[in-house]
N, C-alpha and C. Protein backbone atom coordinates (compact mmCIF):
# COMPACT_ATOMS: atom_id res chain seq x y z
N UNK A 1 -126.83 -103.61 -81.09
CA UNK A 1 -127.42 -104.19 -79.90
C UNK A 1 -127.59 -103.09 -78.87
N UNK A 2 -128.55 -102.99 -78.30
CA UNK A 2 -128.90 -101.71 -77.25
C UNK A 2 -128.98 -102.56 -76.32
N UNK A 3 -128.69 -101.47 -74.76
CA UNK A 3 -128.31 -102.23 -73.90
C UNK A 3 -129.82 -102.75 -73.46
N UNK A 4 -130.64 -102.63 -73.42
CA UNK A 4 -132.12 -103.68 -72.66
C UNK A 4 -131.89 -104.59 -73.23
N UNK A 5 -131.65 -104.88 -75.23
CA UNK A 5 -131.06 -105.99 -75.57
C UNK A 5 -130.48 -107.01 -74.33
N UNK A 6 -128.92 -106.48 -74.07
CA UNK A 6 -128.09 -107.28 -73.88
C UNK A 6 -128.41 -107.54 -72.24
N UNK A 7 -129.26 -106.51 -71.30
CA UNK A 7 -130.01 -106.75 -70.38
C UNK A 7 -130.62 -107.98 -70.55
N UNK A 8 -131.31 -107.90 -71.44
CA UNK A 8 -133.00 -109.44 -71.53
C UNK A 8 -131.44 -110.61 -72.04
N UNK A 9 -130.58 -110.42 -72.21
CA UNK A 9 -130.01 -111.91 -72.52
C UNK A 9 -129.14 -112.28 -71.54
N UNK A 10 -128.76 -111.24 -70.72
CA UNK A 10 -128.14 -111.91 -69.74
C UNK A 10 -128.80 -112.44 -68.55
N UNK A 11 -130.25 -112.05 -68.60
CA UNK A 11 -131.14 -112.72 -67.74
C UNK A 11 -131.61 -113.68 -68.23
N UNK A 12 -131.74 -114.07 -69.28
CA UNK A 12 -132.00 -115.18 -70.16
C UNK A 12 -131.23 -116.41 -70.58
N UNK A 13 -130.13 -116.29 -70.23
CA UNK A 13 -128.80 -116.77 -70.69
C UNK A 13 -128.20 -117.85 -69.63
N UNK A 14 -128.31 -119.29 -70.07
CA UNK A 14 -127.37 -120.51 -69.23
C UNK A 14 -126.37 -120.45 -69.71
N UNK A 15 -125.97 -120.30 -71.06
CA UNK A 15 -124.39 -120.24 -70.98
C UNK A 15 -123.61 -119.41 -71.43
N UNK A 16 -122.86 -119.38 -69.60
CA UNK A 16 -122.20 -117.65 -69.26
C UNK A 16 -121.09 -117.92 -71.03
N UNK A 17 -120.37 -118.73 -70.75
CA UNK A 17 -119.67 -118.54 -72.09
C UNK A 17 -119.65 -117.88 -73.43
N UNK A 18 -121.02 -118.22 -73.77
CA UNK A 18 -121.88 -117.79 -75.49
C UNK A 18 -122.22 -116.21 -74.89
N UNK A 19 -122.41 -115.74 -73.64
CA UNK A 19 -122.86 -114.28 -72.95
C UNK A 19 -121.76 -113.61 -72.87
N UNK A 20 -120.74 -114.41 -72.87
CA UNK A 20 -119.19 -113.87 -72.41
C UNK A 20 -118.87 -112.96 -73.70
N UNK A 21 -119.11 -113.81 -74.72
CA UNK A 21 -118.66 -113.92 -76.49
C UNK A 21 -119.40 -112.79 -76.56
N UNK A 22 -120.58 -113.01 -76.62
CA UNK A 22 -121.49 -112.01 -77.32
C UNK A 22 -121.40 -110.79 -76.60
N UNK A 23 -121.11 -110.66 -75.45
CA UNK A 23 -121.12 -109.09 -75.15
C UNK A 23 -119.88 -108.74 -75.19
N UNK A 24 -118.68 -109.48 -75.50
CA UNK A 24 -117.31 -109.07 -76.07
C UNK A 24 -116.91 -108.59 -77.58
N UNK A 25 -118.29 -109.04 -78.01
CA UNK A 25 -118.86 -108.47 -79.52
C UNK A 25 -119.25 -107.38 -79.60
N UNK A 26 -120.41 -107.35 -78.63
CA UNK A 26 -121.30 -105.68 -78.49
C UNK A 26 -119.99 -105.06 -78.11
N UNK A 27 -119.39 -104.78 -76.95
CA UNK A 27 -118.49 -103.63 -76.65
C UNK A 27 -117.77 -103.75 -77.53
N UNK A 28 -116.90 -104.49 -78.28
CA UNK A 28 -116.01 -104.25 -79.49
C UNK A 28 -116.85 -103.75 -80.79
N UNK A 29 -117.79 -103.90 -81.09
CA UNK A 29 -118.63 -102.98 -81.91
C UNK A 29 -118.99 -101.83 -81.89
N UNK A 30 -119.37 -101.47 -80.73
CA UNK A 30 -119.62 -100.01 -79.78
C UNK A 30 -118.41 -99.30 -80.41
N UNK A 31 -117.18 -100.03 -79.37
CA UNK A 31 -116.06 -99.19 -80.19
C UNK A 31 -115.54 -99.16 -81.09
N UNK A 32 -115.51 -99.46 -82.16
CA UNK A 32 -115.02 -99.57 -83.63
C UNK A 32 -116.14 -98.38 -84.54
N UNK A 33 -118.12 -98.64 -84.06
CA UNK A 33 -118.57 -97.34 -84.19
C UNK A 33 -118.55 -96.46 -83.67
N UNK A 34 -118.65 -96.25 -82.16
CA UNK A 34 -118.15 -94.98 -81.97
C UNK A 34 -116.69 -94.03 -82.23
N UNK A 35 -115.69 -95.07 -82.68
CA UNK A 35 -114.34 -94.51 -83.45
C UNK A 35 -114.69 -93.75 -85.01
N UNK A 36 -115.38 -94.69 -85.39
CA UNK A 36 -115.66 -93.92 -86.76
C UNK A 36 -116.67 -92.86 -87.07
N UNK A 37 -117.66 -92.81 -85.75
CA UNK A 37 -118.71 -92.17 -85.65
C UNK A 37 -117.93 -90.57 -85.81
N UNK A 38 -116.88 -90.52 -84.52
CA UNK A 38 -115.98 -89.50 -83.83
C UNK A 38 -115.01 -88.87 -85.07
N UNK A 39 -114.83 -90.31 -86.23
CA UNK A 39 -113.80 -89.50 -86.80
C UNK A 39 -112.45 -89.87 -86.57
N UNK A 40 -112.13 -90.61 -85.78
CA UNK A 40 -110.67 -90.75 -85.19
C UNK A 40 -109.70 -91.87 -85.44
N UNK A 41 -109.81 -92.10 -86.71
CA UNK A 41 -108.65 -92.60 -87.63
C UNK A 41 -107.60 -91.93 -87.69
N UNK A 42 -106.62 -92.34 -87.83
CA UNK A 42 -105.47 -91.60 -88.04
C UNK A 42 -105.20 -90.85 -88.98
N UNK A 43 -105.74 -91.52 -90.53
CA UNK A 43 -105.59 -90.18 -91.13
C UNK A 43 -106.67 -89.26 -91.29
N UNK A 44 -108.00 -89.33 -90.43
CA UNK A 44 -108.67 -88.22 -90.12
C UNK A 44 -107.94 -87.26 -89.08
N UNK A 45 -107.26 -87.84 -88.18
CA UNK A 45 -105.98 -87.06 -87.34
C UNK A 45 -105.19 -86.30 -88.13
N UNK A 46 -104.84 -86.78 -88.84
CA UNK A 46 -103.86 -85.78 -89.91
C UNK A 46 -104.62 -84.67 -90.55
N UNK A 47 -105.70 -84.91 -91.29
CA UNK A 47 -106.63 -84.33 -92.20
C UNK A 47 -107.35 -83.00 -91.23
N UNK A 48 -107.61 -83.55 -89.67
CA UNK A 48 -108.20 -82.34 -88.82
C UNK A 48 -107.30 -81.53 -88.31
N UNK A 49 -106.21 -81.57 -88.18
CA UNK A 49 -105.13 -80.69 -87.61
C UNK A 49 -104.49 -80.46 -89.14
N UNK A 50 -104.38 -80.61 -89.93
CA UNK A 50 -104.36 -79.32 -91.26
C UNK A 50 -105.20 -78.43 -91.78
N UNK A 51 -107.03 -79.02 -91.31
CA UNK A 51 -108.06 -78.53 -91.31
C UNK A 51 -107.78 -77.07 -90.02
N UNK A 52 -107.76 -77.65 -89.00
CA UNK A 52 -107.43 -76.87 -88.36
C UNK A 52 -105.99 -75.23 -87.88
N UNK A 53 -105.21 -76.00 -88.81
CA UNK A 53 -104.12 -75.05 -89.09
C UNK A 53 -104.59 -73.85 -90.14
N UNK A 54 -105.18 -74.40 -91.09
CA UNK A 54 -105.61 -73.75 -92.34
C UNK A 54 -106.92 -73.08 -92.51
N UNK A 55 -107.68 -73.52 -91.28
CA UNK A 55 -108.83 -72.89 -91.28
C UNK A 55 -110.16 -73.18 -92.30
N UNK A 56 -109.55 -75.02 -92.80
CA UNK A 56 -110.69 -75.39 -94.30
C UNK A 56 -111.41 -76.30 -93.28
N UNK A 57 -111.64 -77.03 -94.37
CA UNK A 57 -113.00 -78.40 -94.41
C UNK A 57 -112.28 -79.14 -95.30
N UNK A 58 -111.43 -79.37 -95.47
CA UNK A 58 -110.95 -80.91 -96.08
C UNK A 58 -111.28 -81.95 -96.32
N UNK A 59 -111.86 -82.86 -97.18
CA UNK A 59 -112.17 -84.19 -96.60
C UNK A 59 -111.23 -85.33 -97.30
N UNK A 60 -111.14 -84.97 -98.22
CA UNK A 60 -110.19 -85.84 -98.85
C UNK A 60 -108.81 -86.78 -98.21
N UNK A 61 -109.16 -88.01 -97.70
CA UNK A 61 -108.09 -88.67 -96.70
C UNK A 61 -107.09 -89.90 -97.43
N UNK A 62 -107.64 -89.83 -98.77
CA UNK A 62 -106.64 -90.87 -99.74
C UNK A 62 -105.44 -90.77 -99.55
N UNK A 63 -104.79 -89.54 -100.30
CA UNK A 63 -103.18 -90.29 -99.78
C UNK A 63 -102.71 -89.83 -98.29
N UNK A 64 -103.07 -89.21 -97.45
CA UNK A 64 -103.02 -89.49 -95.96
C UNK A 64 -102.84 -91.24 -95.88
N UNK A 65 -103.69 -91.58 -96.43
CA UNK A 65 -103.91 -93.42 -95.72
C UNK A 65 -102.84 -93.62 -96.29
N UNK A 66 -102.56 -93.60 -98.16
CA UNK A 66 -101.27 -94.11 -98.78
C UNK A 66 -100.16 -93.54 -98.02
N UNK A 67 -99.85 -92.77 -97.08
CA UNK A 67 -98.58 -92.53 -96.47
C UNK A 67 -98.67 -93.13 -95.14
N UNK A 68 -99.55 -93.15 -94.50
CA UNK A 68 -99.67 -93.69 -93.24
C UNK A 68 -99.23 -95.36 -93.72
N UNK A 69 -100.00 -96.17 -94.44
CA UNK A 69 -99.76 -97.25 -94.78
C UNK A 69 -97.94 -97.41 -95.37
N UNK A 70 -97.48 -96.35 -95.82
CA UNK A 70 -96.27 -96.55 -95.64
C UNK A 70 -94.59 -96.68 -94.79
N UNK A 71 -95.87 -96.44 -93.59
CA UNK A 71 -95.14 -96.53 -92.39
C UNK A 71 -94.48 -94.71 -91.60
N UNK A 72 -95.03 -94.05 -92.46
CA UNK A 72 -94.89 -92.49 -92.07
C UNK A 72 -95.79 -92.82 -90.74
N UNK A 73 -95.67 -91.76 -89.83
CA UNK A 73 -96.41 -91.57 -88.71
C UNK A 73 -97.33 -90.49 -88.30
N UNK A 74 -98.35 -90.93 -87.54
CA UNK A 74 -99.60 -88.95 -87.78
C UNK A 74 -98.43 -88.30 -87.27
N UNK A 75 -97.89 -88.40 -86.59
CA UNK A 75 -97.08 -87.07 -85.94
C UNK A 75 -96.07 -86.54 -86.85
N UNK A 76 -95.20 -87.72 -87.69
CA UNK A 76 -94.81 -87.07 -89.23
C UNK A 76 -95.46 -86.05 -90.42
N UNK A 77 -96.66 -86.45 -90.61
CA UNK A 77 -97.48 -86.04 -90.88
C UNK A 77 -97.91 -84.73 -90.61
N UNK A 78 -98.37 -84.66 -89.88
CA UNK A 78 -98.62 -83.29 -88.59
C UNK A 78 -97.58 -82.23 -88.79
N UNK A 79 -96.59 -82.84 -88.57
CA UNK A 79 -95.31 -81.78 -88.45
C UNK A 79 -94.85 -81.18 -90.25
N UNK A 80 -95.46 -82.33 -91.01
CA UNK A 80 -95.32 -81.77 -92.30
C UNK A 80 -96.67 -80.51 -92.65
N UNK A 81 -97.55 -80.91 -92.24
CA UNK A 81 -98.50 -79.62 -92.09
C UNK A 81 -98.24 -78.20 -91.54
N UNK A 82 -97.46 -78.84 -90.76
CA UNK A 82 -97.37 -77.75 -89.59
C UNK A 82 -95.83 -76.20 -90.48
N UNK A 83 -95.13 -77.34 -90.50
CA UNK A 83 -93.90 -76.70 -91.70
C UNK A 83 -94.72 -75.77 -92.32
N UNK A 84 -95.46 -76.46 -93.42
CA UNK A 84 -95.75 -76.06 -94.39
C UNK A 84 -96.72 -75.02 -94.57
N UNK A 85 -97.74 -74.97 -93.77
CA UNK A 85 -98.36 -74.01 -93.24
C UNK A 85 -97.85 -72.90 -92.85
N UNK A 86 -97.18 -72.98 -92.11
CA UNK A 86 -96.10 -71.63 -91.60
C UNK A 86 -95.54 -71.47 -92.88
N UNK A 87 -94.90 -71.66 -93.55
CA UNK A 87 -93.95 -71.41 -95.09
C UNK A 87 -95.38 -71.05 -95.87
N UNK A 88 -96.07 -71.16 -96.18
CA UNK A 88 -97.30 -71.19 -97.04
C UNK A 88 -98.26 -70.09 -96.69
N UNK A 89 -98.79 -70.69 -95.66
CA UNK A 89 -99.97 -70.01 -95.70
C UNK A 89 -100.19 -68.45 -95.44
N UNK A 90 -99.45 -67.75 -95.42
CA UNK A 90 -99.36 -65.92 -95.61
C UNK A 90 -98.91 -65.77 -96.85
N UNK A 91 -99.05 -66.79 -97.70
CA UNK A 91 -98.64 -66.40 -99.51
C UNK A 91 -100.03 -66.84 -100.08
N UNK A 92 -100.94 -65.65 -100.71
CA UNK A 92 -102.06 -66.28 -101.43
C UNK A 92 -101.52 -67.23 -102.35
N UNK A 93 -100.89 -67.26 -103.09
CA UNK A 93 -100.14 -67.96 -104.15
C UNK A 93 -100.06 -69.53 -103.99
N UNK A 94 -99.67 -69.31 -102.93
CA UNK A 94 -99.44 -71.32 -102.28
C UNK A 94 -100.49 -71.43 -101.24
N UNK A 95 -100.77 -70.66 -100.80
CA UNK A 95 -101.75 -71.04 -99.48
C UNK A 95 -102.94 -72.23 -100.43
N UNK A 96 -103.04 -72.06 -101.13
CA UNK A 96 -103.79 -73.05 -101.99
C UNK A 96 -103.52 -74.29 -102.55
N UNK A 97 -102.05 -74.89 -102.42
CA UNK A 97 -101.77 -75.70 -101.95
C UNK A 97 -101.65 -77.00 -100.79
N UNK A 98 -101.81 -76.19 -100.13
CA UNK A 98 -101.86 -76.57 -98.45
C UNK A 98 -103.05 -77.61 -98.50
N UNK A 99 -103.16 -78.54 -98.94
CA UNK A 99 -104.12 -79.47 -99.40
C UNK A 99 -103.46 -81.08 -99.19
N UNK A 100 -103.91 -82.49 -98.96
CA UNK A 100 -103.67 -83.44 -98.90
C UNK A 100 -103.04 -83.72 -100.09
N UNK A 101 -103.64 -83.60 -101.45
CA UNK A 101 -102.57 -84.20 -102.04
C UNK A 101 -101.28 -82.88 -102.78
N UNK A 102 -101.62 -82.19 -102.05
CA UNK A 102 -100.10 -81.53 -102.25
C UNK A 102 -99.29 -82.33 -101.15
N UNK A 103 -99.43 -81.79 -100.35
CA UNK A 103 -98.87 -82.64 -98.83
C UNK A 103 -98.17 -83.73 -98.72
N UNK A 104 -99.00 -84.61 -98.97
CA UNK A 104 -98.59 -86.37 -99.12
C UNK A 104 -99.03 -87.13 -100.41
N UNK A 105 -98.64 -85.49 -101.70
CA UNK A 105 -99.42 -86.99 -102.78
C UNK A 105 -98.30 -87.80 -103.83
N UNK A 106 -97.21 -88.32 -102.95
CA UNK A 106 -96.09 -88.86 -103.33
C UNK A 106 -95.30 -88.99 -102.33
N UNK A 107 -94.51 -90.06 -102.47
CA UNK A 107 -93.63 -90.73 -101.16
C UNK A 107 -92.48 -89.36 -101.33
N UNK A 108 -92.29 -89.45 -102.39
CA UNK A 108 -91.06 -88.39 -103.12
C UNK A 108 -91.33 -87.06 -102.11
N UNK A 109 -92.54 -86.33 -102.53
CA UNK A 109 -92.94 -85.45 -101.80
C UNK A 109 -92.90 -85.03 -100.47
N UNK A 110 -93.11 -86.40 -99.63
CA UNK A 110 -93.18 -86.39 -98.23
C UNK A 110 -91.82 -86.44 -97.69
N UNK A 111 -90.81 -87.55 -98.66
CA UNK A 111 -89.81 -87.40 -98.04
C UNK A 111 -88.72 -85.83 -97.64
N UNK A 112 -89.49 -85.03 -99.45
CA UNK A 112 -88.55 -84.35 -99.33
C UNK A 112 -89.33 -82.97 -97.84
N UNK A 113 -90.33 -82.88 -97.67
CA UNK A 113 -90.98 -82.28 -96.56
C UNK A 113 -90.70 -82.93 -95.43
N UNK A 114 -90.13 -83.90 -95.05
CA UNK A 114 -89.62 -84.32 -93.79
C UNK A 114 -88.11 -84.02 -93.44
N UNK A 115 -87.69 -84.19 -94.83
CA UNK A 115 -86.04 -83.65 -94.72
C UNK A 115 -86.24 -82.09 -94.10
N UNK A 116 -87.25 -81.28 -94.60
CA UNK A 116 -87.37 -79.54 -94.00
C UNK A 116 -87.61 -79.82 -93.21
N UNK A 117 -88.98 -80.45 -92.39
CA UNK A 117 -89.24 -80.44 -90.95
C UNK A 117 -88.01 -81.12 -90.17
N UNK A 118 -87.02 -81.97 -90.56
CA UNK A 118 -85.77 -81.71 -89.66
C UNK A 118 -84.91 -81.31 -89.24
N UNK A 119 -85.02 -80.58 -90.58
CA UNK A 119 -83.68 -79.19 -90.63
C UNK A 119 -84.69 -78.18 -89.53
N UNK A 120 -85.78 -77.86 -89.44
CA UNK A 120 -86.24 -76.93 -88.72
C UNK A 120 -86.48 -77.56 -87.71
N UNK A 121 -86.71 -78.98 -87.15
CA UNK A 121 -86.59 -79.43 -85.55
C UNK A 121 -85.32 -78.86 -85.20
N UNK A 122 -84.10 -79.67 -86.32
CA UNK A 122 -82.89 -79.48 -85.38
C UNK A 122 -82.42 -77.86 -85.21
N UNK A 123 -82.40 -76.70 -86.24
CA UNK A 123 -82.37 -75.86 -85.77
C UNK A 123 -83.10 -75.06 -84.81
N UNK A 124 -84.18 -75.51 -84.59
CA UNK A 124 -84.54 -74.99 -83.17
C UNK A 124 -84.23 -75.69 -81.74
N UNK A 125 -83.64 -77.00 -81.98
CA UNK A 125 -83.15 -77.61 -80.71
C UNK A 125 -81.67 -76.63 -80.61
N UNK A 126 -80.46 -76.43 -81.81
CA UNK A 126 -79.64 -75.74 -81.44
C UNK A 126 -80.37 -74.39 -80.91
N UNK A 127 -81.18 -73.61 -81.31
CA UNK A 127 -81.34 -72.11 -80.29
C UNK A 127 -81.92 -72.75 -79.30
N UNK A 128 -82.74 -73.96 -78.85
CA UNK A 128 -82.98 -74.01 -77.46
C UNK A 128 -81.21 -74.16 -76.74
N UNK A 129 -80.65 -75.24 -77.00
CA UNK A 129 -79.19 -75.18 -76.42
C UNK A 129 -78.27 -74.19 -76.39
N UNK A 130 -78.49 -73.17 -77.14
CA UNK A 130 -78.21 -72.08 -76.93
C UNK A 130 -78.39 -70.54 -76.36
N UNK A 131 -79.85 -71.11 -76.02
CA UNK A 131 -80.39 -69.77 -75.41
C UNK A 131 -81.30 -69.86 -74.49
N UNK A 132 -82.12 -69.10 -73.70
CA UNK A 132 -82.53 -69.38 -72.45
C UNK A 132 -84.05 -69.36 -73.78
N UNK A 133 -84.91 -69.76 -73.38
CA UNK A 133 -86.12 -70.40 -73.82
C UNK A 133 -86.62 -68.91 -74.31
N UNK A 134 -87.28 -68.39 -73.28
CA UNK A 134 -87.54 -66.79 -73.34
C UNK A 134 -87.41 -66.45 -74.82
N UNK A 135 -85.89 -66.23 -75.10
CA UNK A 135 -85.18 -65.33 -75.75
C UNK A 135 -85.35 -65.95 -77.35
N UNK A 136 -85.43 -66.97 -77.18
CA UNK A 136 -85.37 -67.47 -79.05
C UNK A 136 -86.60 -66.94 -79.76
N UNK A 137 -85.78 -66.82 -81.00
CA UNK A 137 -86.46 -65.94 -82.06
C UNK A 137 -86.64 -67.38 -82.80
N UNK A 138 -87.71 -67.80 -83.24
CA UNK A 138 -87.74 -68.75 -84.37
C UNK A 138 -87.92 -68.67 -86.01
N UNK A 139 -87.21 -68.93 -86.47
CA UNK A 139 -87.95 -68.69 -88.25
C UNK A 139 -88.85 -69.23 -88.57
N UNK A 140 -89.63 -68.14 -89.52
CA UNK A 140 -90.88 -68.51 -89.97
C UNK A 140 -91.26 -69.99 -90.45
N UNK A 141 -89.99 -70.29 -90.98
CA UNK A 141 -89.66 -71.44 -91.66
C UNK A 141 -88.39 -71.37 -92.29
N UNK A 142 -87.82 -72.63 -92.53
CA UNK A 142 -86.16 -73.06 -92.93
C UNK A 142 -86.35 -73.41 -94.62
């Protein structure tokens, strides 16, 4: 529906009600295409910030969704990229890994990459509590 459309019907239109509906349709349509237009699903969220870490074109978002749908979170997600990337990607060897279904293509998998990304949150919360911000040295990866 383009807006002169929805212009000519609201000048046209006795009942505000059925005008109410229908242009609570158009704007909820608008946005549902312009969300998908943009890309901005969640596990396109995931898929562009590994794209972006790694420097590919990815498209493949299957098991992204199968983990998201399992109640994992993009920011779980994310942070498993993010790990893994740093551990990975300065090794030709694995940098070729660094792919969705390496990533998330098993619950097994993810869990055990979330167990690392916590061992490496929490050791960097101990050097923040331990050291003035400045000064911490972080590992490449844990």
């Amino acid at each position: 529906m383009t807006l002169d459309n929805l212009i000519e019907m609201i000048n046209n239109s006795n009942d505000f009600g059925q005008l109410k509906a229908t242009v609570q349709v158009a704007i909820a349509t608008e946005s549902i295409v312009s969300a998908v237009d943009k890309h901005e699903t969640p596990a396109r969220a995931v898929l562009s910030h590994l794209n972006t870490l790694n420097g590919t074109k990815l498209t493949a978002i299957g098991k992204i969704s199968q983990r998201l749908s399992e109640g994992y979170s993009v920011n779980d997600l994310k942070r498993i990229a993010e790990v893994k990337c740093d551990e990975w990607g300065g090794d030709k060897t694995m940098a070729k890994y660094l792919r969705p279904q390496t990533l998330y293509g098993s619950r097994d998998k993810v869990n055990k990459y979330m167990d690392q990304v916590k061992l490496n949150d929490n050791f960097i919360k101990k050097q923040v509590a331990k050291s003035r911000p400045d000064t911490i040295v972080l590992p490449k990866f844990i």
